[in-house]
PDB file of N, CA and C in Angstrom:
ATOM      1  N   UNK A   1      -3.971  55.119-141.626  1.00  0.00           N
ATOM      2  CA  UNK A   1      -2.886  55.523-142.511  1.00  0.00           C
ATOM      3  C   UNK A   1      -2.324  54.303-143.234  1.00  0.00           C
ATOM      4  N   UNK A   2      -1.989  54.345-144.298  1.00  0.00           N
ATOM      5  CA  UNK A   2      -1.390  53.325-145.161  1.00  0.00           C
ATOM      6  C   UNK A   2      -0.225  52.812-144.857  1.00  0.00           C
ATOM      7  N   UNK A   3       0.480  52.179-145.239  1.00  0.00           N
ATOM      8  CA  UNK A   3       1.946  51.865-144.366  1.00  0.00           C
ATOM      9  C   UNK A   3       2.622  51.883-146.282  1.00  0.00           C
ATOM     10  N   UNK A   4       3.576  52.877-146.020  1.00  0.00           N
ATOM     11  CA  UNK A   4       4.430  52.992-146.795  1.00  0.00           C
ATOM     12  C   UNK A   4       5.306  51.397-146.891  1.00  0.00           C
ATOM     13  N   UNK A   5       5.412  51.178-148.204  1.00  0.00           N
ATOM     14  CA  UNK A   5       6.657  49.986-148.112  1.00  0.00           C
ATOM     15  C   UNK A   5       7.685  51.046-148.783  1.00  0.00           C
ATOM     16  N   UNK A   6       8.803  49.913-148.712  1.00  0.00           N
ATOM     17  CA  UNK A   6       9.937  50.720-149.323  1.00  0.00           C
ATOM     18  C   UNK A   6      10.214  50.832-150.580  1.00  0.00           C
ATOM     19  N   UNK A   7      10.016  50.184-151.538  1.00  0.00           N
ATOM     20  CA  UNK A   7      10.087  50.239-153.003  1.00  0.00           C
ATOM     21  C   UNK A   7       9.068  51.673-153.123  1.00  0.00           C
ATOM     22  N   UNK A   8       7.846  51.754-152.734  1.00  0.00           N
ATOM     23  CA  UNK A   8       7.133  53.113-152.633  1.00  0.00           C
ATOM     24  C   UNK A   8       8.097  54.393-152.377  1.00  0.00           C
ATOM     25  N   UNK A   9       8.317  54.526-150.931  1.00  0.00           N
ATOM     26  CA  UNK A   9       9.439  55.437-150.696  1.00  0.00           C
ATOM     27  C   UNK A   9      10.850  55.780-151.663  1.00  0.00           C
ATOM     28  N   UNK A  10      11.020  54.671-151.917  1.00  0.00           N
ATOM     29  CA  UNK A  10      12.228  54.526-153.072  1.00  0.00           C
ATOM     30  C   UNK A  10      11.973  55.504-153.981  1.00  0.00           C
ATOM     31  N   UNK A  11      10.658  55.724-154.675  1.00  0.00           N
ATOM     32  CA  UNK A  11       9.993  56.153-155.933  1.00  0.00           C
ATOM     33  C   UNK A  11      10.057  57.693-155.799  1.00  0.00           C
ATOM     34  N   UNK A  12       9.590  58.117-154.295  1.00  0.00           N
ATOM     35  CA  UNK A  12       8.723  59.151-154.126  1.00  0.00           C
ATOM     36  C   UNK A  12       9.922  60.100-154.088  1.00  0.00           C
ATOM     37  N   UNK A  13      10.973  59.459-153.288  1.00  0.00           N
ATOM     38  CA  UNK A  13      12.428  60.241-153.167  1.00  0.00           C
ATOM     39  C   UNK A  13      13.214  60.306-154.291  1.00  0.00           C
ATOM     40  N   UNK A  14      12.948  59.471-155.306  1.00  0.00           N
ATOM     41  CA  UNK A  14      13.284  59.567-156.355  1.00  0.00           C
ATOM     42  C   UNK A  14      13.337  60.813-157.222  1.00  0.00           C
ATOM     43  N   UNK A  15      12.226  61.090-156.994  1.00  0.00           N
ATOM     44  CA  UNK A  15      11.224  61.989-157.747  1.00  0.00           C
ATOM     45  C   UNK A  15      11.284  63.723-157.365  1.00  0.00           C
ATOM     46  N   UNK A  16      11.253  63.427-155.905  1.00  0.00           N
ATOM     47  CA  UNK A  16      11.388  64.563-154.487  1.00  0.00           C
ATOM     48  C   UNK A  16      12.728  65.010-154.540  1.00  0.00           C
ATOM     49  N   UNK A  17      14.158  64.024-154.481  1.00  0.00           N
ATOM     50  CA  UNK A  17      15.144  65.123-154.450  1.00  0.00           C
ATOM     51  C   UNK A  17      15.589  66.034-155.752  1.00  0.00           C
ATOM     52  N   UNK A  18      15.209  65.273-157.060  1.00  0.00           N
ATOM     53  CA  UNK A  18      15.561  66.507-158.040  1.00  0.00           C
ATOM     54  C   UNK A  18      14.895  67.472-158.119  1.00  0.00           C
ATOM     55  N   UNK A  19      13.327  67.635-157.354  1.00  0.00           N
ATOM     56  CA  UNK A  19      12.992  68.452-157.636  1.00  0.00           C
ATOM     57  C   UNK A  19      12.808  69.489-156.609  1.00  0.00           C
ATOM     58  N   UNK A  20      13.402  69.264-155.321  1.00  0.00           N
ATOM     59  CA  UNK A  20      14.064  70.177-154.191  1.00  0.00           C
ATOM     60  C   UNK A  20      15.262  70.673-154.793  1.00  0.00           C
ATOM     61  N   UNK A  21      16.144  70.104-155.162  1.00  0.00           N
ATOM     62  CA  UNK A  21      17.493  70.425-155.725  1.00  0.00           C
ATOM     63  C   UNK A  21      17.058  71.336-157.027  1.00  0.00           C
ATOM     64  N   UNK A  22      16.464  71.379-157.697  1.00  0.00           N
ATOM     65  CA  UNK A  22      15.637  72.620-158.668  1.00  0.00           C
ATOM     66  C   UNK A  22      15.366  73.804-158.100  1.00  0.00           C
ATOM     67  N   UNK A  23      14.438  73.596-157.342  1.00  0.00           N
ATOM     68  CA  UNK A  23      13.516  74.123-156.471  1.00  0.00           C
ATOM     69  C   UNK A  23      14.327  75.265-155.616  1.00  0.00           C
ATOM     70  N   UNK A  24      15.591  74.643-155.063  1.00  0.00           N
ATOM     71  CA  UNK A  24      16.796  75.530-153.994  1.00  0.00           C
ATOM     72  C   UNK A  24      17.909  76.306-154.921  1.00  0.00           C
ATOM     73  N   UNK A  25      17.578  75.813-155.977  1.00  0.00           N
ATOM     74  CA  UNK A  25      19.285  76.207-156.884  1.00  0.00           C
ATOM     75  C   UNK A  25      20.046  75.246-156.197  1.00  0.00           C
ATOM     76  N   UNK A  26      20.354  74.550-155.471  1.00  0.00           N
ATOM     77  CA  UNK A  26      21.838  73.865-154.706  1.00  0.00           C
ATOM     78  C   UNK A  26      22.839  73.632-155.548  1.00  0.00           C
ATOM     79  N   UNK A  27      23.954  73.940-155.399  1.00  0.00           N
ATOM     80  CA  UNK A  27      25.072  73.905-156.247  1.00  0.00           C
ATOM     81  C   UNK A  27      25.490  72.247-155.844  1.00  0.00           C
ATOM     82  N   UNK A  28      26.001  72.119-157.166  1.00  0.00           N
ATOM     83  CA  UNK A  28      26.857  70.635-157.583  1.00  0.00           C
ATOM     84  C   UNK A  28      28.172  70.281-157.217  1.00  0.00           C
ATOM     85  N   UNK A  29      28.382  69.783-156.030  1.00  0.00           N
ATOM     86  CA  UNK A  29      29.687  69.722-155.905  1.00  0.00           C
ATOM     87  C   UNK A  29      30.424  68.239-156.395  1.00  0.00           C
ATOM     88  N   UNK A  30      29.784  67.667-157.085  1.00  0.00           N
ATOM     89  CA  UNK A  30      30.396  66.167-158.145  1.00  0.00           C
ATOM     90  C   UNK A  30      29.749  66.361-159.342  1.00  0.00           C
ATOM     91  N   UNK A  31      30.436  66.616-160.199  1.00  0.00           N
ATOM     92  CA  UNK A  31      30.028  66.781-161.643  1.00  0.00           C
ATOM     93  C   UNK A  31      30.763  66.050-162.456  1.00  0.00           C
ATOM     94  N   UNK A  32      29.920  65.772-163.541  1.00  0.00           N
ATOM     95  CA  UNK A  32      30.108  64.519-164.523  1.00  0.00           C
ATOM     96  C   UNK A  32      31.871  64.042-165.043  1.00  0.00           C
ATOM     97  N   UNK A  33      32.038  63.139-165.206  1.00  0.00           N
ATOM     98  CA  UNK A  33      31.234  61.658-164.998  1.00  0.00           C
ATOM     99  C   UNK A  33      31.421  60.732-163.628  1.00  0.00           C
ATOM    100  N   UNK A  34      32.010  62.007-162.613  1.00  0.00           N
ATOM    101  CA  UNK A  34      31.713  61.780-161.096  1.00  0.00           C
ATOM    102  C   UNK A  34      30.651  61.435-160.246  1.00  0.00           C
ATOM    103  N   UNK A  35      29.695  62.149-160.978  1.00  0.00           N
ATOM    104  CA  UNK A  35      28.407  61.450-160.419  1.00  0.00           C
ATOM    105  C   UNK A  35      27.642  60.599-160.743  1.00  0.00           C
ATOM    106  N   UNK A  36      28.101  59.696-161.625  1.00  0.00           N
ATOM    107  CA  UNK A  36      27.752  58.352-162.384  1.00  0.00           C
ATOM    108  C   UNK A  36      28.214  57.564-161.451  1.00  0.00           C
ATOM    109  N   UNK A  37      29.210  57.548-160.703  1.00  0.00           N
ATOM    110  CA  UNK A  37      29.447  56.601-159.456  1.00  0.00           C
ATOM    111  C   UNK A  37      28.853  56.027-159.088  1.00  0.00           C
ATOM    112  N   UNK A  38      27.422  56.586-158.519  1.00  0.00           N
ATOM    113  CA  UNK A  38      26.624  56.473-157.477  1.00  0.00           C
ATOM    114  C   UNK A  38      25.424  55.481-158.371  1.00  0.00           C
ATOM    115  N   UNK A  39      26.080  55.074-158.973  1.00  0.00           N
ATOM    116  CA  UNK A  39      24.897  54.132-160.065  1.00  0.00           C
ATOM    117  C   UNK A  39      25.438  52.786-159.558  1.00  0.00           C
ATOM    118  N   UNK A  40      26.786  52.350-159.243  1.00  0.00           N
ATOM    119  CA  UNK A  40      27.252  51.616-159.065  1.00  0.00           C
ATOM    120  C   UNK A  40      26.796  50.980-157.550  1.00  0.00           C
ATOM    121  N   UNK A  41      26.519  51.821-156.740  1.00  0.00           N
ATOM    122  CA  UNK A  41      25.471  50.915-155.712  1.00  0.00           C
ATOM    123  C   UNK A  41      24.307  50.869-155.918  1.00  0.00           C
ATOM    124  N   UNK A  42      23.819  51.445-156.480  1.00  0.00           N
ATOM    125  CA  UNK A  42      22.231  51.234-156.858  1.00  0.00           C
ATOM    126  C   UNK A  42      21.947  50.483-157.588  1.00  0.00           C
ATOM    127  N   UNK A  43      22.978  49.592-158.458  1.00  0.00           N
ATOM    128  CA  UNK A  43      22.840  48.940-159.253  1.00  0.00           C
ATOM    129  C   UNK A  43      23.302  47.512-158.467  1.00  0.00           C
ATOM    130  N   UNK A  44      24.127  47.386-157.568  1.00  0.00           N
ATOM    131  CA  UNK A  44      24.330  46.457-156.196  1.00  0.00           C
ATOM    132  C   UNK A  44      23.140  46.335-155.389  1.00  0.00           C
ATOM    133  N   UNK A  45      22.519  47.534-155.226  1.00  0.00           N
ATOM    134  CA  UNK A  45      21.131  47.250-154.489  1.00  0.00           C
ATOM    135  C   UNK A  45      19.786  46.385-155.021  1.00  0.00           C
ATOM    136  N   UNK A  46      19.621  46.798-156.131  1.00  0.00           N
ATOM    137  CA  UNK A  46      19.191  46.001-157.067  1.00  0.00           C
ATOM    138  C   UNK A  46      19.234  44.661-157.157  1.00  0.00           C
ATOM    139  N   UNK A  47      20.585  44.498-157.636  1.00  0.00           N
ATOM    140  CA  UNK A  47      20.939  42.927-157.805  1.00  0.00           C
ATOM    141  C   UNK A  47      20.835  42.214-156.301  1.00  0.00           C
ATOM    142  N   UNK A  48      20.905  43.324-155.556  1.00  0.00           N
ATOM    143  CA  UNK A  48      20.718  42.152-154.022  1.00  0.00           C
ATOM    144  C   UNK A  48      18.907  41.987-153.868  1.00  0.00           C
ATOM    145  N   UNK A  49      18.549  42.892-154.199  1.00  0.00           N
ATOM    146  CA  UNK A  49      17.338  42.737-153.769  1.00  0.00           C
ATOM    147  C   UNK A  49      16.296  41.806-154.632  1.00  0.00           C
ATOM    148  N   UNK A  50      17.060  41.542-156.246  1.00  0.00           N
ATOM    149  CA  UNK A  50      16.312  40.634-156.978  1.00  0.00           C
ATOM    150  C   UNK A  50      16.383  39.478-156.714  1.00  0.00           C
ATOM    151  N   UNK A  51      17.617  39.082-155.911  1.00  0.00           N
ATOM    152  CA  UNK A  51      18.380  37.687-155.120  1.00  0.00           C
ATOM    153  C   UNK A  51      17.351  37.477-154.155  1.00  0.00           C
ATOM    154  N   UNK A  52      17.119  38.367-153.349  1.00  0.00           N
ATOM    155  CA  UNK A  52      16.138  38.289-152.085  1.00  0.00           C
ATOM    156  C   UNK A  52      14.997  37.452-152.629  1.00  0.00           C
ATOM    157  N   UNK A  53      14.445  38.325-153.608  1.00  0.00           N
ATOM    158  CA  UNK A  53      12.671  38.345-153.868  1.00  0.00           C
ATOM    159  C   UNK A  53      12.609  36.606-154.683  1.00  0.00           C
ATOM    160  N   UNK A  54      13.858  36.703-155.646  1.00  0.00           N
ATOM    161  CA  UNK A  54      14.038  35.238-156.385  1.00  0.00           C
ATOM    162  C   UNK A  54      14.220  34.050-154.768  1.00  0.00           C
ATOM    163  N   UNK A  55      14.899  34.071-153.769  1.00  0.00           N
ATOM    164  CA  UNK A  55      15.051  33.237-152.721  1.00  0.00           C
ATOM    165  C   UNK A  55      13.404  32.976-152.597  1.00  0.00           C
ATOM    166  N   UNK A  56      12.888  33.814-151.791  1.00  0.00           N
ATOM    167  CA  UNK A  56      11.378  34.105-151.688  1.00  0.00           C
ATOM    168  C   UNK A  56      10.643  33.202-152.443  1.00  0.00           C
ATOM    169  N   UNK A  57      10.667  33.701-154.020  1.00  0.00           N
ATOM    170  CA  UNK A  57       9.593  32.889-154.793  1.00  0.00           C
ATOM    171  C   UNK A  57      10.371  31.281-154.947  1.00  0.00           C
ATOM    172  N   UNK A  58      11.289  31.285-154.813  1.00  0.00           N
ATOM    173  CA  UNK A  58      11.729  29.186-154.706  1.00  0.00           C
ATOM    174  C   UNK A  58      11.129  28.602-153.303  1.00  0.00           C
ATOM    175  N   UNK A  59      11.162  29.544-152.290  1.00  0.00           N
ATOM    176  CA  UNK A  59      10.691  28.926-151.397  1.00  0.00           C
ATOM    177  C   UNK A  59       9.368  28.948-150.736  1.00  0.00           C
ATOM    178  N   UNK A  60       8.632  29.425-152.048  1.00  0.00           N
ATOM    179  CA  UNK A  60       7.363  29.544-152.419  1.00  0.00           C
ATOM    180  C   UNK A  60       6.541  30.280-150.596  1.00  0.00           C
ATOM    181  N   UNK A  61       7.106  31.471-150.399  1.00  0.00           N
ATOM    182  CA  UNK A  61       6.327  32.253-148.955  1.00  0.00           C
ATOM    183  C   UNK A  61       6.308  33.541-149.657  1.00  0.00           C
ATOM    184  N   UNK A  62       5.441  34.311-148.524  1.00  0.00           N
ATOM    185  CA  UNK A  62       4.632  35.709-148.755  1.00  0.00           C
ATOM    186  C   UNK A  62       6.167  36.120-148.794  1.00  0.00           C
ATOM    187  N   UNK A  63       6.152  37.924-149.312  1.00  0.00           N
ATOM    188  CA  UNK A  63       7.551  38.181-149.199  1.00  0.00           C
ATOM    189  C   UNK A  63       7.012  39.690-148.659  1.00  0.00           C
ATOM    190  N   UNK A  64       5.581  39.582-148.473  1.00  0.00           N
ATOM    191  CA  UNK A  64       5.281  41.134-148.041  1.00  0.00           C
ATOM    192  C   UNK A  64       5.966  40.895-146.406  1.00  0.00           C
ATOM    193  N   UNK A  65       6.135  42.251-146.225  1.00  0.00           N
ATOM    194  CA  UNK A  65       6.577  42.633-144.797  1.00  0.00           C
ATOM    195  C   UNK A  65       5.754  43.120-143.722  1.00  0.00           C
ATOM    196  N   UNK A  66       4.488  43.052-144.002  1.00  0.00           N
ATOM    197  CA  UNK A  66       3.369  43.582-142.684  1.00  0.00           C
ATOM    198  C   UNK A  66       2.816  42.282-143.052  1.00  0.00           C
ATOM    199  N   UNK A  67       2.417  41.337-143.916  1.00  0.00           N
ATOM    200  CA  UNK A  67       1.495  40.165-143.446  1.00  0.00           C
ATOM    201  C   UNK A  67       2.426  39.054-142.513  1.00  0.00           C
ATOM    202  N   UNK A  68       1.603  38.077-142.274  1.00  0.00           N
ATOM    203  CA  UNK A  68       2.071  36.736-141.094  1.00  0.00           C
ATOM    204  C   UNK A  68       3.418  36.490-141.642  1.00  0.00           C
ATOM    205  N   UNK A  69       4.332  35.410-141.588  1.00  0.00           N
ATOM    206  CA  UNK A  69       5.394  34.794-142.235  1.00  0.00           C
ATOM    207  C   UNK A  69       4.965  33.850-142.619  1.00  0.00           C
ATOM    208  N   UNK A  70       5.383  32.874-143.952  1.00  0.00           N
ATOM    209  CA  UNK A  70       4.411  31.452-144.308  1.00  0.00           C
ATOM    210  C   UNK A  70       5.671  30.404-143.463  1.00  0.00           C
ATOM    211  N   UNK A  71       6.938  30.956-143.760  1.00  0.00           N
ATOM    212  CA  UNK A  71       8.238  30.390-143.453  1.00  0.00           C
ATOM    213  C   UNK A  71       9.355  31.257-143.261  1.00  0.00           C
ATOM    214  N   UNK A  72      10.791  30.404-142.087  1.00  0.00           N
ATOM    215  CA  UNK A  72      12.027  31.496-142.417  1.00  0.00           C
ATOM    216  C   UNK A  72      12.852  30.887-143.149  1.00  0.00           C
ATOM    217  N   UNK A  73      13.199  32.155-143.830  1.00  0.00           N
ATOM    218  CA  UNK A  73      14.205  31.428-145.162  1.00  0.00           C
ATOM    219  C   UNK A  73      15.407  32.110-144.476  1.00  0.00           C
ATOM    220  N   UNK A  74      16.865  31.376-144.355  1.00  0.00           N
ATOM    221  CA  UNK A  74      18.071  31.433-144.230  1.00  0.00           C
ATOM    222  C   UNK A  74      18.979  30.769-145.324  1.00  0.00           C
ATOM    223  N   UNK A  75      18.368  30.908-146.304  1.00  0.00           N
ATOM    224  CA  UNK A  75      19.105  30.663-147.900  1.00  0.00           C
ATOM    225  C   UNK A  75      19.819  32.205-148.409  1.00  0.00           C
ATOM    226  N   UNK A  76      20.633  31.567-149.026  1.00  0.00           N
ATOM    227  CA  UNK A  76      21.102  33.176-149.977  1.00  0.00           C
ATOM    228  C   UNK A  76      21.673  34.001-149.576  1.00  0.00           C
ATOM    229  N   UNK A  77      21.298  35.349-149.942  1.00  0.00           N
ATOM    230  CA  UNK A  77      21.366  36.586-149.077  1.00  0.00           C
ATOM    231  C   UNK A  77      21.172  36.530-147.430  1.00  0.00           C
ATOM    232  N   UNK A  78      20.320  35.674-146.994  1.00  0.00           N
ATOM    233  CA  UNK A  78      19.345  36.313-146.010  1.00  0.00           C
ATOM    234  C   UNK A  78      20.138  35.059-144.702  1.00  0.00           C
ATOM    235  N   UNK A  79      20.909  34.247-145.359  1.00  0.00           N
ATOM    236  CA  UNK A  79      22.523  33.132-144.397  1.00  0.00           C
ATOM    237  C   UNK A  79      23.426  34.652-143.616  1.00  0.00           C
ATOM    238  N   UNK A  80      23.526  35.524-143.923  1.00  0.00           N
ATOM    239  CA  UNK A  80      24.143  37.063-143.997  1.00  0.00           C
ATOM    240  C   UNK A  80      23.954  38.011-143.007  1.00  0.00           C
ATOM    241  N   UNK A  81      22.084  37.725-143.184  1.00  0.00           N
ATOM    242  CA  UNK A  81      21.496  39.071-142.327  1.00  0.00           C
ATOM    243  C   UNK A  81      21.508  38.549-140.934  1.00  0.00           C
ATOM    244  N   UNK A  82      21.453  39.355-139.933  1.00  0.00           N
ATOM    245  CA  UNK A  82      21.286  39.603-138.950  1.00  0.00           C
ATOM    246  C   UNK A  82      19.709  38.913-138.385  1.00  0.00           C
ATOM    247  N   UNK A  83      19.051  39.565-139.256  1.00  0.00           N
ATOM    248  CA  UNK A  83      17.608  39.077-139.499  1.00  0.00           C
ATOM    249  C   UNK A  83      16.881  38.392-140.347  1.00  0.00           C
ATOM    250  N   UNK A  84      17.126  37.040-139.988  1.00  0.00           N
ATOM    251  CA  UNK A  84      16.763  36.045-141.610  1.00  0.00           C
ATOM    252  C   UNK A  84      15.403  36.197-141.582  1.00  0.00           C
ATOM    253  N   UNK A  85      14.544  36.310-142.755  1.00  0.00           N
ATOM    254  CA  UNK A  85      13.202  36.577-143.486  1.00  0.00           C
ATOM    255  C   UNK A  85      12.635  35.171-142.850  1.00  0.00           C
TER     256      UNK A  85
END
């Protein structure tokens, strides 16, 4: 079996809940321009995660998550986590 990464999953759910939410009728209980909100972390997620991948490429290591590690980076974002890369 393939190993899903997450930017993949990201896509697929992307794609998957509008078209369950079609699919059911489900009624809307945040309607416009209430549900523009929700752009506002996704757009935080983003910017954290371009921070990540930019740390990564300065400190010139793999940034995939199933191969070896080349190095741990505790720069940036990742001074934060729980689990430095």
């Amino acid at each position: 079996m393939q190993k899903l990464l997450p930017p993949i999953l990201l896509f697929l759910f992307v794609i998957l809940m509008p078209v369950v939410c079609w699919l059911t009728a489900a009624p809307h209980f945040i309607y416009y321009p209430f549900n523009l909100l929700g752009l506002v972390p996704i757009a935080l997620g983003f910017a954290l995660d371009k921070s990540g991948s930019t740390i990564f490429a300065k400190e010139e290591t793999n940034i995939m998550t199933f191969n070896k590690p080349d190095k741990l980076v505790e720069a940036g974002v990742f001074q934060y986590t729980r689990n430095p890369m």
